[in-house]
Protein backbone atom coordinates (compact mmCIF):
# COMPACT_ATOMS: atom_id res chain seq x y z
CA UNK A 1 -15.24 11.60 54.11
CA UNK A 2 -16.96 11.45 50.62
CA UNK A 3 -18.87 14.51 49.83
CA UNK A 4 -21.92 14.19 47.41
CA UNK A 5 -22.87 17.42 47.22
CA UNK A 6 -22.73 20.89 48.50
CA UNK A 7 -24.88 23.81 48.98
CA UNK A 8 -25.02 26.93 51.12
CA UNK A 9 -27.56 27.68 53.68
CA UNK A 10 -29.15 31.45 53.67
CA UNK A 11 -30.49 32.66 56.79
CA UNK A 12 -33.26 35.17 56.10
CA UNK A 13 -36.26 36.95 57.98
CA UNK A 14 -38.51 36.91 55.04
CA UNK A 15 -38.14 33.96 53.49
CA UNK A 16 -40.80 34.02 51.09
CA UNK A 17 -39.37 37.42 49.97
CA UNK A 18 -36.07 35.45 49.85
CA UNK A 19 -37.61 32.40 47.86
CA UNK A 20 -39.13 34.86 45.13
CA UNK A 21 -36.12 36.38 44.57
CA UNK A 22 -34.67 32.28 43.52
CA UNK A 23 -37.70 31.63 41.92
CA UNK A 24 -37.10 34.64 39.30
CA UNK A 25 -33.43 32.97 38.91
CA UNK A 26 -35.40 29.69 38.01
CA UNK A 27 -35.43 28.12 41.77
CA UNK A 28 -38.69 26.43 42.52
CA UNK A 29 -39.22 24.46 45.54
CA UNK A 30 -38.01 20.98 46.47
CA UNK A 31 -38.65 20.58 49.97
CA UNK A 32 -40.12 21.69 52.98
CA UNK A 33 -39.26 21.20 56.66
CA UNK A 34 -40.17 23.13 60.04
CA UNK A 35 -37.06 23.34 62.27
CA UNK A 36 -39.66 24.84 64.93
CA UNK A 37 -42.60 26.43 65.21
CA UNK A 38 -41.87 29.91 63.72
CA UNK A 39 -38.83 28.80 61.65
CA UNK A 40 -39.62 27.22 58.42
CA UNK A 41 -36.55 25.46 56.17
CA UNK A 42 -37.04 25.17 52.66
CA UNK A 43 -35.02 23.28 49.71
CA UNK A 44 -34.98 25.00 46.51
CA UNK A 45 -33.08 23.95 43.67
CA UNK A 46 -32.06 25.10 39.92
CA UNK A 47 -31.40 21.46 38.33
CA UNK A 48 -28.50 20.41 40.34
CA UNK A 49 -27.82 23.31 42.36
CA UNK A 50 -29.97 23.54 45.62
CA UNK A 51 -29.78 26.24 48.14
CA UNK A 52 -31.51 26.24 52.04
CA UNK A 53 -33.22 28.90 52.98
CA UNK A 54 -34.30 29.10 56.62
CA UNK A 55 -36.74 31.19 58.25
CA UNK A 56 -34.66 33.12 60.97
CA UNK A 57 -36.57 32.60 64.76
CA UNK A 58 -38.73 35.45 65.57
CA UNK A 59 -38.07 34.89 69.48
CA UNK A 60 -34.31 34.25 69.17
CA UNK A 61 -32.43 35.56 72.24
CA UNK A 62 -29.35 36.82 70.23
CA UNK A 63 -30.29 38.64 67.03
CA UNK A 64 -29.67 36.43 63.93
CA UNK A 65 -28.13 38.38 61.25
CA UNK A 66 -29.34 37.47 57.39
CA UNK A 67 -26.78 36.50 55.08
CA UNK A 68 -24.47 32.84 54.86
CA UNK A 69 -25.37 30.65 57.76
CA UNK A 70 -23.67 28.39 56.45
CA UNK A 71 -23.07 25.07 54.24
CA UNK A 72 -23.92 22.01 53.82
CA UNK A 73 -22.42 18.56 53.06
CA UNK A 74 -24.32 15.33 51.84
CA UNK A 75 -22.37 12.56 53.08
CA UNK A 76 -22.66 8.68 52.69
CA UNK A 77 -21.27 7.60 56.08
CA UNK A 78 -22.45 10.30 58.66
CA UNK A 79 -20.54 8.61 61.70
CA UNK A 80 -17.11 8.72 59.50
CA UNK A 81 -17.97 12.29 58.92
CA UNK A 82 -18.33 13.64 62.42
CA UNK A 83 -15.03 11.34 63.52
CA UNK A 84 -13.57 13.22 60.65
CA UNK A 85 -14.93 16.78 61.75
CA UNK A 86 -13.62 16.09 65.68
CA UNK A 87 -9.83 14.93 64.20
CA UNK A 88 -9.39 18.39 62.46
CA UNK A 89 -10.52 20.19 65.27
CA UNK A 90 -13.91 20.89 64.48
CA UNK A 91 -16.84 20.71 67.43
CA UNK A 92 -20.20 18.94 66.81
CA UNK A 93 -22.91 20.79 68.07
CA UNK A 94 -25.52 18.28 68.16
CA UNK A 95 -27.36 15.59 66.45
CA UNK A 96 -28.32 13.37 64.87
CA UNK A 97 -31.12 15.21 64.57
CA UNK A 98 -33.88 12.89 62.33
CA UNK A 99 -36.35 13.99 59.94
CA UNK A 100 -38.67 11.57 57.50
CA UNK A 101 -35.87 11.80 54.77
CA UNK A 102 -32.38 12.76 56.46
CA UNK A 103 -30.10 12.44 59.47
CA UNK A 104 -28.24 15.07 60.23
CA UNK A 105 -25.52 17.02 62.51
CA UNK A 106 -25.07 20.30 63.33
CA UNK A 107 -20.79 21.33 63.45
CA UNK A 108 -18.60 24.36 63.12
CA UNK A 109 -15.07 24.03 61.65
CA UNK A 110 -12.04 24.95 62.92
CA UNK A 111 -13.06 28.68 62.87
CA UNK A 112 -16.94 28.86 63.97
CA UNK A 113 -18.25 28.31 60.45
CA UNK A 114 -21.71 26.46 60.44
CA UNK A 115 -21.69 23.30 58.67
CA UNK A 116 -24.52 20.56 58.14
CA UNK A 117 -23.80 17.20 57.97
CA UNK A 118 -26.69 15.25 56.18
CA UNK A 119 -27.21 12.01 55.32
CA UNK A 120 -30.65 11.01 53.06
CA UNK A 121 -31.64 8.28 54.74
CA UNK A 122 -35.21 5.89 53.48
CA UNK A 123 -37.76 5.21 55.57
């Protein structure tokens, strides 16, 4: 699997208190995407460096602690990628899940850790 780029995602249940914080480290805003209704993702970056920061659900049945949530890897060939993830005993969660400007899967590695799989894709 060739990795482009990696970044981690921050699970948060103020994310504009979260974004300000970045934006006084010289984070400004790259993208914006709702996951669902009440849970807002949003791409900052610093140059090269981008970070996720998603809005935790307000009506999640099992409390979502802030902190890590986890990472994520831009990939060239997402299909390779998820073979790759079920060889070393990872377990895909779903997907692909489509937006206007990525494809993406949702996996956890060999020990539970939440990983993205994302592939920018051109409509």
């Amino acid at each position: 699997m060739k990795i482009s780029s990696v970044h981690p995602i921050i699970l948060t249940h103020d994310a504009k208190k979260t974004i300000e914080f970045y934006e006084g480290l010289g984070f400004t805003i790259k993208h914006t995407t709702v996951m669902s209704a009440d849970s807002p993702l949003y791409i900052i970056a610093n140059g090269e460096v981008e970070l996720e920061i998603m809005q935790a659900p307000k009506n999640e049945p099992v409390p979502m602690t802030p902190g890590l949530h986890g990472i994520r890897f831009n990939v060239d060939d997402l299909d390779a990628a998820v073979k790759e993830v079920k060889q070393s005993g990872g377990t895909v969660l779903g997907g692909p899940f489509d937006t206007e400007w990525t494809s993406v899967y949702a996996v956890k590695d060999a020990d539970g850790n939440n990983i993205t799989l994302l592939k920018h894709i051109k409509k």
